[in-house]
N, C-alpha and C. Protein backbone atom coordinates (compact mmCIF):
# COMPACT_ATOMS: atom_id res chain seq x y z
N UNK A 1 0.84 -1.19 0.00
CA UNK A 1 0.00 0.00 0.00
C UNK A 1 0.89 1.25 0.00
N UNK A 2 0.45 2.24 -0.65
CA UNK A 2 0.95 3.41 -0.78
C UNK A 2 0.65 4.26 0.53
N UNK A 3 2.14 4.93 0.87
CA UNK A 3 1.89 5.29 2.35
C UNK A 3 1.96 6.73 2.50
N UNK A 4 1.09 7.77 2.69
CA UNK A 4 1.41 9.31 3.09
C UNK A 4 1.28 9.23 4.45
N UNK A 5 1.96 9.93 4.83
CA UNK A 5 1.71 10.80 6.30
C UNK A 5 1.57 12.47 6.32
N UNK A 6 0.17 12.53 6.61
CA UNK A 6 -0.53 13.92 6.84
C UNK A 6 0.31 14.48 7.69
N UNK A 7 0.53 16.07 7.25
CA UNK A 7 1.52 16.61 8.66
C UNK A 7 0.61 17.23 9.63
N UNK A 8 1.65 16.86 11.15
CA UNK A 8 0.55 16.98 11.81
C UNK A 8 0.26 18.69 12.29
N UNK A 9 -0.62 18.54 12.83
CA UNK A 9 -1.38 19.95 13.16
C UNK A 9 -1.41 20.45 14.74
N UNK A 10 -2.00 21.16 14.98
CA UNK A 10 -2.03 21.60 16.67
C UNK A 10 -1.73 20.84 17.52
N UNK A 11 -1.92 19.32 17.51
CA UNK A 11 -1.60 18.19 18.43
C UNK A 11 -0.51 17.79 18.37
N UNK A 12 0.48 17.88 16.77
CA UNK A 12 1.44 17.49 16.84
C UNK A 12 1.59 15.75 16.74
N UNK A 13 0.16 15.45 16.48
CA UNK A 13 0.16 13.97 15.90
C UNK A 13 0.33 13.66 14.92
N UNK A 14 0.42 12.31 14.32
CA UNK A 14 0.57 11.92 13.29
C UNK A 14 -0.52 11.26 12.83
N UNK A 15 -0.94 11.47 11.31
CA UNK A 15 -2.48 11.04 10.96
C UNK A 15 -1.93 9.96 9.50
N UNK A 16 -1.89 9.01 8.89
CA UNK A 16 -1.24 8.22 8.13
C UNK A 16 -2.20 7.89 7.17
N UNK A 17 -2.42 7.75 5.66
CA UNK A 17 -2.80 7.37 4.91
C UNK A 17 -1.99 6.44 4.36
N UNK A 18 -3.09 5.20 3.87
CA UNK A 18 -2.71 4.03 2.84
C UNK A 18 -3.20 3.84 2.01
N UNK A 19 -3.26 3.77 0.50
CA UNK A 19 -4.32 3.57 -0.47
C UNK A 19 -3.52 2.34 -1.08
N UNK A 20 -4.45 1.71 -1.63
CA UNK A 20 -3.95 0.52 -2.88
C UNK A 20 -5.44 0.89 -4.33
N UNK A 21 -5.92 0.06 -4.84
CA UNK A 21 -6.49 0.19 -5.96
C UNK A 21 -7.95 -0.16 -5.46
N UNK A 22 -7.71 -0.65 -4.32
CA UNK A 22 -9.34 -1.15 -3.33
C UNK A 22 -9.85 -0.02 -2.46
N UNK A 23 -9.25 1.40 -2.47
CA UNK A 23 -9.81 1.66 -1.85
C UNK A 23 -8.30 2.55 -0.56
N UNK A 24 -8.77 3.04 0.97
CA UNK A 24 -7.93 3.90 1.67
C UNK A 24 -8.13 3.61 2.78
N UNK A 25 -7.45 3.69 3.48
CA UNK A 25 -7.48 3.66 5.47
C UNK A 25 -6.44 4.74 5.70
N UNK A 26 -7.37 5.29 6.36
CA UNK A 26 -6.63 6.65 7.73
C UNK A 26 -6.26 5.77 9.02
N UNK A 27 -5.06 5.90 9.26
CA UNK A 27 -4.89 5.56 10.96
C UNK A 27 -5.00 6.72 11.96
N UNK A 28 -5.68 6.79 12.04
CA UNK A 28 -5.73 7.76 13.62
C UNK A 28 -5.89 9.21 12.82
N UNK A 29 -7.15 10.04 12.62
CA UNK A 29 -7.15 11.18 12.42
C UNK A 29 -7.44 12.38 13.36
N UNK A 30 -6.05 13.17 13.65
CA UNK A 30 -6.47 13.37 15.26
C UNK A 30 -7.37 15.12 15.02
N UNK A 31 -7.44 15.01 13.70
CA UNK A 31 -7.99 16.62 14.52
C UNK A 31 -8.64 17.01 12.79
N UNK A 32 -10.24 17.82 12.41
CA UNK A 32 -10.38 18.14 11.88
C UNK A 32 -9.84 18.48 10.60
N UNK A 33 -8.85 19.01 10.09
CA UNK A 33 -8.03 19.71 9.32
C UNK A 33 -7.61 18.57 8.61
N UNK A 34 -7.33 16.82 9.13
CA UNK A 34 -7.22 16.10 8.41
C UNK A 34 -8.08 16.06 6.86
N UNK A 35 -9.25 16.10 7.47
CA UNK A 35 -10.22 15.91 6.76
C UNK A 35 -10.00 17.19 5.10
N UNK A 36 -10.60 18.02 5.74
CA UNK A 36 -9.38 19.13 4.81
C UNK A 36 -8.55 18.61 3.87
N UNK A 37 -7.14 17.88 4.17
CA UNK A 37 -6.48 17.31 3.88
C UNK A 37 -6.54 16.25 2.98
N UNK A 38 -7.69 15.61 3.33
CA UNK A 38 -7.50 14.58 2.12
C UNK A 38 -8.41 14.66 1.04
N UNK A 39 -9.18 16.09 1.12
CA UNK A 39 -10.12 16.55 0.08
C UNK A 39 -8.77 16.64 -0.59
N UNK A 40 -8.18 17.54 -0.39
CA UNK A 40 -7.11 17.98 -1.63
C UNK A 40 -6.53 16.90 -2.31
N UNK A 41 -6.26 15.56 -1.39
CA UNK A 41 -5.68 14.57 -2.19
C UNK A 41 -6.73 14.07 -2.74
N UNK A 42 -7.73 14.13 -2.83
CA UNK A 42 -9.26 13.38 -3.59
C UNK A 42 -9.53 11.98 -3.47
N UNK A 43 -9.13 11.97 -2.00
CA UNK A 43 -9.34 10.86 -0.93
C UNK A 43 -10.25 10.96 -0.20
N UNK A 44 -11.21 9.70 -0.74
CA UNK A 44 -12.47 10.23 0.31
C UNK A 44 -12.14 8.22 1.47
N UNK A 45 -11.97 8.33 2.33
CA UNK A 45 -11.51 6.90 3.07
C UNK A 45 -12.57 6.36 3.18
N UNK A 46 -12.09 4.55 3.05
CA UNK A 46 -13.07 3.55 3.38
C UNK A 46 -12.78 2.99 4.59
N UNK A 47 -12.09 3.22 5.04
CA UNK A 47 -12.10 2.68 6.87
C UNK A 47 -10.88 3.85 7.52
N UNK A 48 -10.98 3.65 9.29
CA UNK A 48 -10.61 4.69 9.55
C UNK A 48 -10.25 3.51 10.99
N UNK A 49 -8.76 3.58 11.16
CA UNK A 49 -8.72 2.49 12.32
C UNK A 49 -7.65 3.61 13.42
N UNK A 50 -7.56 3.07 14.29
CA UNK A 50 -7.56 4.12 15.98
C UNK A 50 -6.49 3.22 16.72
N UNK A 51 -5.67 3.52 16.91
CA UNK A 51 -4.44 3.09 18.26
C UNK A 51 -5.10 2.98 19.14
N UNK A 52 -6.07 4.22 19.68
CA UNK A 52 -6.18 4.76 21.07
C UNK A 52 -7.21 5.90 21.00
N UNK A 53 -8.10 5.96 22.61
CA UNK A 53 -9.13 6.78 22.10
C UNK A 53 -8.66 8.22 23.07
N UNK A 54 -7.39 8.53 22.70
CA UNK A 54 -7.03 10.46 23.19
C UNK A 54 -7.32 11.00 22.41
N UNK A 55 -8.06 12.11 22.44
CA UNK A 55 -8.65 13.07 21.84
C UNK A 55 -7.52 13.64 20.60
N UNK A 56 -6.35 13.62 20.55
CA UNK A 56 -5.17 13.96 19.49
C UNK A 56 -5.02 13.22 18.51
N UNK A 57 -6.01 11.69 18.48
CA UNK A 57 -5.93 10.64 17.73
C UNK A 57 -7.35 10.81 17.04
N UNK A 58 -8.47 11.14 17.65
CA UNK A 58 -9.82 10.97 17.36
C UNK A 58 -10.45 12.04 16.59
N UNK A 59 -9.83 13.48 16.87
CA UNK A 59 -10.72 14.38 16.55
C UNK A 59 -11.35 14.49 15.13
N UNK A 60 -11.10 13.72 13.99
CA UNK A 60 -11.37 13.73 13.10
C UNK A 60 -12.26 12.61 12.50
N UNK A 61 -12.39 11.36 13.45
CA UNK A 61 -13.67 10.43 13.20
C UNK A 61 -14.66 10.83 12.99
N UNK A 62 -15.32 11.98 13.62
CA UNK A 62 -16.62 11.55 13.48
C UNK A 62 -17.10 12.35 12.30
N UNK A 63 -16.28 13.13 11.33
CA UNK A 63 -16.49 13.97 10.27
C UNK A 63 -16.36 12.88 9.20
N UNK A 64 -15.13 12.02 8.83
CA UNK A 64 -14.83 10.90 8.15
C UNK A 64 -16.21 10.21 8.49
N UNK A 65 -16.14 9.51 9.43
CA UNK A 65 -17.54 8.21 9.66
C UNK A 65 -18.65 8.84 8.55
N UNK A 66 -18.74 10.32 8.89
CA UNK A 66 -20.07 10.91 8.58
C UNK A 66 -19.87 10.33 6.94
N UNK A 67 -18.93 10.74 6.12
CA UNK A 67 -18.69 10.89 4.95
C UNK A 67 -18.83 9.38 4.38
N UNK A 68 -19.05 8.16 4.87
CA UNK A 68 -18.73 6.77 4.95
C UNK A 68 -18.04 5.88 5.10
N UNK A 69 -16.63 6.17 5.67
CA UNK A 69 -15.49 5.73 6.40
C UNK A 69 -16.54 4.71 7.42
N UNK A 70 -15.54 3.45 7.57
CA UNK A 70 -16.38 2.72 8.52
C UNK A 70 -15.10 2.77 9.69
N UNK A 71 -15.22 2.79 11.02
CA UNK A 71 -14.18 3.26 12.14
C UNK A 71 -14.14 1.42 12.64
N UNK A 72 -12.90 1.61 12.97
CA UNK A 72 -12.49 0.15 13.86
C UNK A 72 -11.31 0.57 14.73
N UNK A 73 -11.09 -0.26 16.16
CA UNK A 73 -11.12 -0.15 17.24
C UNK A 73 -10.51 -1.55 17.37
N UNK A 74 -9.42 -1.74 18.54
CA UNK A 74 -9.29 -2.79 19.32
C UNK A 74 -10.62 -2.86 20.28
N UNK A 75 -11.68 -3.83 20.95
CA UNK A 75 -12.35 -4.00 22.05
C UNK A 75 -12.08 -3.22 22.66
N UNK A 76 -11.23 -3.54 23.38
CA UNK A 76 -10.73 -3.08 25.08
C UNK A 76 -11.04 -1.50 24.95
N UNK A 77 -10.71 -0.77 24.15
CA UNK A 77 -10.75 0.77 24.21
C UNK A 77 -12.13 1.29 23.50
N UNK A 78 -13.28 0.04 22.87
CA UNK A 78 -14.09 0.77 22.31
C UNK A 78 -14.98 1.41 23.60
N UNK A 79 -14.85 1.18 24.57
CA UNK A 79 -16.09 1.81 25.31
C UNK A 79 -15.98 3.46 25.58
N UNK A 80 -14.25 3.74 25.50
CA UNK A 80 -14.20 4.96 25.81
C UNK A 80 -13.89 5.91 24.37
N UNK A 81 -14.24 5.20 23.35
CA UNK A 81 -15.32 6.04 22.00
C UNK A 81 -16.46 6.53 22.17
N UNK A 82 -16.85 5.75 23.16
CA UNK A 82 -18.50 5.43 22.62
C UNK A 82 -18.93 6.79 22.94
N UNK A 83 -19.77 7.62 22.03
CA UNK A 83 -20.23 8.89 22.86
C UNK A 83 -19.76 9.88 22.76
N UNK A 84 -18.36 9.62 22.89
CA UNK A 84 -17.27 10.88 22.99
C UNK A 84 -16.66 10.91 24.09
N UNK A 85 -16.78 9.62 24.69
CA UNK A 85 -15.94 9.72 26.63
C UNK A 85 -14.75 9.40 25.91
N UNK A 86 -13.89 10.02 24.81
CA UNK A 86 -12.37 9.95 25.03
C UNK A 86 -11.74 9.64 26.29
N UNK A 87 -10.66 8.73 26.39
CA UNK A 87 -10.09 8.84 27.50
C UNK A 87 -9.57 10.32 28.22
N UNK A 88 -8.98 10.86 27.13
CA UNK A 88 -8.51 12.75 27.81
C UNK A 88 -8.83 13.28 26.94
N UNK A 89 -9.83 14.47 27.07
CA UNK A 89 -10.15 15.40 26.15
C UNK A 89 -9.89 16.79 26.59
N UNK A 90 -9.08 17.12 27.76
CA UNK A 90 -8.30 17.88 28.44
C UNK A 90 -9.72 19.31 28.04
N UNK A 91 -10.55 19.15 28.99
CA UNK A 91 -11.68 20.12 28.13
C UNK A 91 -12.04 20.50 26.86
N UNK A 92 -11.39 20.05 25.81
CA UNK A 92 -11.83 20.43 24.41
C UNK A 92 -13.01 19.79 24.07
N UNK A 93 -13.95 20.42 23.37
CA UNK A 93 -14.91 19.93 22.24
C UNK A 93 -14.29 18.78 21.26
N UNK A 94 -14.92 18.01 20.82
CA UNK A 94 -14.39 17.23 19.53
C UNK A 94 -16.18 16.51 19.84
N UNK A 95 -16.47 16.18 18.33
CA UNK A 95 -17.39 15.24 17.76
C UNK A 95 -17.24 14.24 18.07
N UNK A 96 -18.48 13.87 19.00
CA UNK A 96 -18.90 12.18 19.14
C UNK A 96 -18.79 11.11 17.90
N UNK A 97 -18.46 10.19 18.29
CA UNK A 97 -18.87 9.21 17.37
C UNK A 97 -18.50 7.86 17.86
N UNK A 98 -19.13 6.44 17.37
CA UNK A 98 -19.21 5.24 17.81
C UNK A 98 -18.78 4.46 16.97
N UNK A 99 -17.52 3.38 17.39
CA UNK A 99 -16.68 2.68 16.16
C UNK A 99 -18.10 1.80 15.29
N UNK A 100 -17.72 1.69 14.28
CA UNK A 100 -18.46 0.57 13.49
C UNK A 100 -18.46 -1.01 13.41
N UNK A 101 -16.80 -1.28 14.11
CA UNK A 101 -16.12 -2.60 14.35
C UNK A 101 -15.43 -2.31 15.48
N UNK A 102 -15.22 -3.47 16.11
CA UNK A 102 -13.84 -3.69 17.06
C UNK A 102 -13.18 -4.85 16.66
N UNK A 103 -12.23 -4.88 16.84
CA UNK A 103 -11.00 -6.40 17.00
C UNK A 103 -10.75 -7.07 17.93
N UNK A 104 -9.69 -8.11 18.40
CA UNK A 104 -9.21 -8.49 19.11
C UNK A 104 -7.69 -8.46 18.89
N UNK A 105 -6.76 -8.94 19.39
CA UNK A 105 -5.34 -9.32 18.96
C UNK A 105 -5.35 -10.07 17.68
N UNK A 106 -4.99 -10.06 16.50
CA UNK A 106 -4.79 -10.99 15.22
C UNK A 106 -4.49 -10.22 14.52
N UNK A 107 -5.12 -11.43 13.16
CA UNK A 107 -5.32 -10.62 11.68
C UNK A 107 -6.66 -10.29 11.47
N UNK A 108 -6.83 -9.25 10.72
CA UNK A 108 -8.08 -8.68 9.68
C UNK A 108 -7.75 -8.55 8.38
N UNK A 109 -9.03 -8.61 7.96
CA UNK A 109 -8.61 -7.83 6.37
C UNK A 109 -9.13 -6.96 5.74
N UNK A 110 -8.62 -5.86 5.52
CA UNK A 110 -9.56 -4.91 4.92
C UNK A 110 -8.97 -4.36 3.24
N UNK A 111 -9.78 -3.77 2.52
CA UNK A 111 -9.31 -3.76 1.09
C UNK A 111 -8.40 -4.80 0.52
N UNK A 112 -8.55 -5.76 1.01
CA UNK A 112 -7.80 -7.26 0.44
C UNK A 112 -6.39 -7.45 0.96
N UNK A 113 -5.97 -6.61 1.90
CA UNK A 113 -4.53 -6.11 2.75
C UNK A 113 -5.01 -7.59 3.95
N UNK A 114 -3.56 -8.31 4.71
CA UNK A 114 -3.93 -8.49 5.74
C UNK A 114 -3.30 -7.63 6.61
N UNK A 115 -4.14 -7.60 8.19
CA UNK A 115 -3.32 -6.44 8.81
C UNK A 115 -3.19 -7.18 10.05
N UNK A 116 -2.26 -7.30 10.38
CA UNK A 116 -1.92 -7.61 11.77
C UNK A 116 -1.83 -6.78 12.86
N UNK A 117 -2.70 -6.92 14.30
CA UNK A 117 -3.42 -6.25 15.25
C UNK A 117 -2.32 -7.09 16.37
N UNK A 118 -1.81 -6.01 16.76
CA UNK A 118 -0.87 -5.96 18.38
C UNK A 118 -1.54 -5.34 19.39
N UNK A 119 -2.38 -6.21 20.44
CA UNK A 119 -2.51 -5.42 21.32
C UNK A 119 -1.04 -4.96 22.55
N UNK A 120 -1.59 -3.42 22.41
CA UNK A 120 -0.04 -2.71 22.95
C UNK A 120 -0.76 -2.03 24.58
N UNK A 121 -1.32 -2.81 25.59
CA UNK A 121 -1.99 -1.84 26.14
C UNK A 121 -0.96 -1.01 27.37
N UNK A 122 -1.21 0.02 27.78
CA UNK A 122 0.04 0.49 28.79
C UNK A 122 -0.64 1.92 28.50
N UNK A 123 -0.22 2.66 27.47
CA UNK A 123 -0.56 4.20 27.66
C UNK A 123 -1.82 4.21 27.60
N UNK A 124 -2.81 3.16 27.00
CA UNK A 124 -4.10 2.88 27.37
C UNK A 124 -4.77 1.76 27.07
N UNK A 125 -5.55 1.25 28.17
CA UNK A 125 -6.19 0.29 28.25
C UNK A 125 -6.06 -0.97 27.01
N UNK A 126 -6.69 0.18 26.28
CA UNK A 126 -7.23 -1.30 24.87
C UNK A 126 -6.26 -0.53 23.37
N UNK A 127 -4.97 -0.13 23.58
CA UNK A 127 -3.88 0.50 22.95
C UNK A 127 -3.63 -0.30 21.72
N UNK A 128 -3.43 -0.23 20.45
CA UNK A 128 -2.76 -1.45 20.16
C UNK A 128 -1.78 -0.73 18.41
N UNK A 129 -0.95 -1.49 18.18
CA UNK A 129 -0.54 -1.18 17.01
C UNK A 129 -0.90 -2.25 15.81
N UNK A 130 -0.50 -1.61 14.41
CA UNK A 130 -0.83 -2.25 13.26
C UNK A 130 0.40 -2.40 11.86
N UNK A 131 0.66 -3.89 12.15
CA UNK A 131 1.47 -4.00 11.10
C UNK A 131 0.53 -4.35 9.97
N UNK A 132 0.81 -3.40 8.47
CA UNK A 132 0.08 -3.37 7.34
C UNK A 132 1.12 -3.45 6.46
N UNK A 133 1.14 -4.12 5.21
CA UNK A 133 2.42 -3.78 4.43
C UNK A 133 3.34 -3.95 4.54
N UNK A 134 4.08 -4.56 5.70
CA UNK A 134 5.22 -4.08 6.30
C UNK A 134 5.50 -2.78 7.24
N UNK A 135 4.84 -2.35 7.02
CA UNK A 135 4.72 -0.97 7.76
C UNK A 135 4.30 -1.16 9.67
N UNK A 136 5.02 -0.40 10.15
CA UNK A 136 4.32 -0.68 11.92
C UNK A 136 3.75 0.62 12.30
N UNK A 137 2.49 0.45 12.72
CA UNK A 137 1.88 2.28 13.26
C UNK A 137 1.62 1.68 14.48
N UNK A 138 2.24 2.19 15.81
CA UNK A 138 2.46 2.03 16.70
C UNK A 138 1.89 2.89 17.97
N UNK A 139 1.13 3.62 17.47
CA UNK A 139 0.18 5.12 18.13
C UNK A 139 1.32 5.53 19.17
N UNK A 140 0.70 5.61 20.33
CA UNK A 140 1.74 6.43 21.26
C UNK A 140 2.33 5.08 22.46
N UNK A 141 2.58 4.13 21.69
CA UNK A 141 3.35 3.33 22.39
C UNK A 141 4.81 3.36 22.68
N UNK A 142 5.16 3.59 21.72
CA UNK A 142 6.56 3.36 20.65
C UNK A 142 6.79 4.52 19.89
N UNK A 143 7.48 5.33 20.61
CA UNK A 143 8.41 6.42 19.64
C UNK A 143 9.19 6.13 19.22
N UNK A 144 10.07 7.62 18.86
CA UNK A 144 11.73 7.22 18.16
C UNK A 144 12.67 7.32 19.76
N UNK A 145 13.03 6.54 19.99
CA UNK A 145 13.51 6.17 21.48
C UNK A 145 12.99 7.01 22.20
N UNK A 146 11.91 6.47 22.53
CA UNK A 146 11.01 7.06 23.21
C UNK A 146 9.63 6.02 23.45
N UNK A 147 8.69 6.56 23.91
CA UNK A 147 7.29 6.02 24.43
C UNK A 147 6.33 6.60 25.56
N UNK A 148 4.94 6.36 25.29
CA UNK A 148 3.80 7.03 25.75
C UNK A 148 4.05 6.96 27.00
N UNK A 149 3.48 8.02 27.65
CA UNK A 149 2.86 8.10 29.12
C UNK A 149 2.01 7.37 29.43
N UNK A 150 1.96 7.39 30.94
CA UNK A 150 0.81 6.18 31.72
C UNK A 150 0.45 6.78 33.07
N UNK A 151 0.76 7.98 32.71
CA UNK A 151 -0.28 8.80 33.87
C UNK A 151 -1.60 9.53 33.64
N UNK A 152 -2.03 9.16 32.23
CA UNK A 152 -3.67 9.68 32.10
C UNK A 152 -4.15 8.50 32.44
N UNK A 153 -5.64 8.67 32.83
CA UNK A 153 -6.70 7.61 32.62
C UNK A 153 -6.35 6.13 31.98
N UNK A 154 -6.47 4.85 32.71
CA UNK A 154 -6.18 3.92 32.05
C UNK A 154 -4.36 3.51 31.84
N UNK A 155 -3.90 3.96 31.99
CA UNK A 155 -2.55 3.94 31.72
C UNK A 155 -1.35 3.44 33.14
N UNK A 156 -0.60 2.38 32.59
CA UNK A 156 -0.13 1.35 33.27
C UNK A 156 1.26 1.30 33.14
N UNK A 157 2.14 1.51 33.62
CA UNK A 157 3.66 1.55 33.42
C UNK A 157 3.70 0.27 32.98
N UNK A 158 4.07 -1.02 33.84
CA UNK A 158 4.29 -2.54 33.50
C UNK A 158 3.52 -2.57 32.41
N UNK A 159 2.49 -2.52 32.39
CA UNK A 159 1.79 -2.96 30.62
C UNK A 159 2.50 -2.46 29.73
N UNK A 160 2.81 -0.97 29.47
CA UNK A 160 3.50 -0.24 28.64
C UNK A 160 5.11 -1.21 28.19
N UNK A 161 5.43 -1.42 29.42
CA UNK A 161 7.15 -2.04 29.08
C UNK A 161 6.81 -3.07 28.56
N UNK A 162 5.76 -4.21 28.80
CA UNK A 162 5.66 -5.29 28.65
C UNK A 162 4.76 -5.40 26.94
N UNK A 163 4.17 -4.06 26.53
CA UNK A 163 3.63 -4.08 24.99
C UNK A 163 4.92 -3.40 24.08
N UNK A 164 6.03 -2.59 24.68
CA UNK A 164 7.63 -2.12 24.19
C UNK A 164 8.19 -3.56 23.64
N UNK A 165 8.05 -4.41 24.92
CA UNK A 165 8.83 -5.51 24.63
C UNK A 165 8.19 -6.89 23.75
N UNK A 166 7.09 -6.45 23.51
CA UNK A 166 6.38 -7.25 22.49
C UNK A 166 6.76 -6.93 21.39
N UNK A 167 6.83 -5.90 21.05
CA UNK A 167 7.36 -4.97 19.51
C UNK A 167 8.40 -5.10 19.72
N UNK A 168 8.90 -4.89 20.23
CA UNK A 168 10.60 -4.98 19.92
C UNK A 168 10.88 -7.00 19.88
N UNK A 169 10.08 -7.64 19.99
CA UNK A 169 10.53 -9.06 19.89
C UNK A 169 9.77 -9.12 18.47
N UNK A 170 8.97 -8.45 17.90
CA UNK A 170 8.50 -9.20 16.67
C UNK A 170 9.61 -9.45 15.69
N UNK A 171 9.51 -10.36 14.49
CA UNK A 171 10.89 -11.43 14.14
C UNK A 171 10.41 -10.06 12.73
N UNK A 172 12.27 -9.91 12.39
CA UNK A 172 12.52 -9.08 11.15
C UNK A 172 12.18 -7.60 11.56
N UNK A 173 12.65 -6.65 10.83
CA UNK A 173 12.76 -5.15 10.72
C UNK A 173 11.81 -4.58 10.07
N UNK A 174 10.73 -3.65 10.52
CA UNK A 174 10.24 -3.04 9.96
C UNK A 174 10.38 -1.38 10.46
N UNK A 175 9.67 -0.52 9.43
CA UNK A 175 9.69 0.52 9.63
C UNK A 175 8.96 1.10 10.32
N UNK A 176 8.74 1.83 12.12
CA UNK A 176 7.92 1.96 12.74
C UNK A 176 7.74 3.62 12.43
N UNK A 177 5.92 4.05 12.90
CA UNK A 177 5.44 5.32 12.20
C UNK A 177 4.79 5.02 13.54
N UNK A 178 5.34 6.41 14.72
CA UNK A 178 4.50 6.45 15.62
C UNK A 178 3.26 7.19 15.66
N UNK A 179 2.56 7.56 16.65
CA UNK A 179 1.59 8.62 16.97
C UNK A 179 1.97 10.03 16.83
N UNK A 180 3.64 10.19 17.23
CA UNK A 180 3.99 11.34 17.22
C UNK A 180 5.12 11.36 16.96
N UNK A 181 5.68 12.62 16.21
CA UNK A 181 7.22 12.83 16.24
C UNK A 181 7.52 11.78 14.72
N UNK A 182 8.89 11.51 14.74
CA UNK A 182 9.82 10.89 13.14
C UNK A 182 9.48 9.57 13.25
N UNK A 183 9.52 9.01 11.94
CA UNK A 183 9.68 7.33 12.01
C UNK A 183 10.89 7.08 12.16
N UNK A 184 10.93 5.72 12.57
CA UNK A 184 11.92 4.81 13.03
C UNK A 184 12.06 3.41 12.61
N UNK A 185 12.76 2.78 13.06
CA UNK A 185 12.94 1.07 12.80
C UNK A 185 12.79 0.25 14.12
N UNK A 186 12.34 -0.72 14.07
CA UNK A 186 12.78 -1.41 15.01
C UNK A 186 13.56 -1.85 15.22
N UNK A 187 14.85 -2.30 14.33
CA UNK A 187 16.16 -2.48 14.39
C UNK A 187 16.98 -1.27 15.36
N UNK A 188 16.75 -0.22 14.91
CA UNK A 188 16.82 1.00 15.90
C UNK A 188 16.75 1.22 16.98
N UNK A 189 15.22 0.53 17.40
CA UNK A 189 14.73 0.82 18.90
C UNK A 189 15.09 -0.25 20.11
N UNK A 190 15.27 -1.47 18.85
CA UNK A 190 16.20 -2.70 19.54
C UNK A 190 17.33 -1.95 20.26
N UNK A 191 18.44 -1.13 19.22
CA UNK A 191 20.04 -1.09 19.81
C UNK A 191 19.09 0.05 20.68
N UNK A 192 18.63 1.18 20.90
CA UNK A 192 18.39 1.81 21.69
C UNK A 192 18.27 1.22 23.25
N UNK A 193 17.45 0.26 22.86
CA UNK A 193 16.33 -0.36 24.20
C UNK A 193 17.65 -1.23 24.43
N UNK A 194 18.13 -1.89 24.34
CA UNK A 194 19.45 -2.91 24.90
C UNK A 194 20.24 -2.62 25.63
């Protein structure tokens, strides 16, 4: 799949597009302006999948959903979609909206891609990353030597080290695209983390 990354905006997140010939997935659109964004590319998305439900990741679901994007979710974190109870919405407004799917840990398939589902939980509850392509989107688990906090809502130090050290054991190198900040490798985050 063909990979853009939207630059990010006020949050300073990262919002990721994939297209192939079936069709597009947004990972994590955290804030209005995405949307914006992929008018110009004349991308209208068929699914719209979520690391995590912080308001820097979400703010742009429920404009996409509207448009016919279908939203998917690990379980564990769909409850704090539901509605708009983001886990932290640090007082801001953002648009409700309710995933269309959830997962578990595996594979799925969407536009004829398989995608492999890591649950990563630690910076939150039902956290998880997605190897697609080869590609790893890792939300705010896994930076560039670096990694999420676990002092908001839901958030667990030991889980966090113990979903680090899941990714960093998966077999072969890929290219990791966090929530925030530069991509990286896991070959990288290996010599880092050692």
């Amino acid at each position: 799949m063909e990979l853009k990354t939207l630059t990010p905006y006020g949050f300073a997140s990262n919002t990721y597009l994939l297209t192939n010939e079936r069709g597009s997935i947004v990972v994590d659109p955290g804030e209005k302006k995405v949307v914006s964004r992929l008018k110009e590319l004349g991308v209208a998305p068929d699914y719209v999948l979520l690391t995590h439900a912080h308001f820097d990741h979400v703010g742009g679901v429920a404009v996409l959903q509207r448009q016919g994007a279908k939203v998917g979710c690990l379980a564990e974190e769909a409850p704090y979609m539901i509605g708009g109870k983001a886990l932290v919405g640090f007082g801001l407004n953002f648009e409700t909206f309710t995933p269309d799917f959830t997962f578990g840990e595996g594979e799925i398939e969407l536009l004829g891609e398989k995608i492999f589902v890591y649950a990563t939980p630690g910076h939150t509850v039902g956290g998880c990353a997605y190897l697609i392509d080869g590609k790893l989107f890792t939300g705010d688990t896994l930076f560039r030597e670096s990694y999420g906090r676990t002092d908001l809502p839901t958030g667990d130090t030991r889980q966090l080290f113990s979903s680090l050290k899941k990714l960093l054991s998966l077999q072969g190198d890929y290219p990791v695209y966090p929530g925030h900040g530069e991509p990286t490798a896991l070959s990288h985050e290996r010599k880092f983390y050692s």
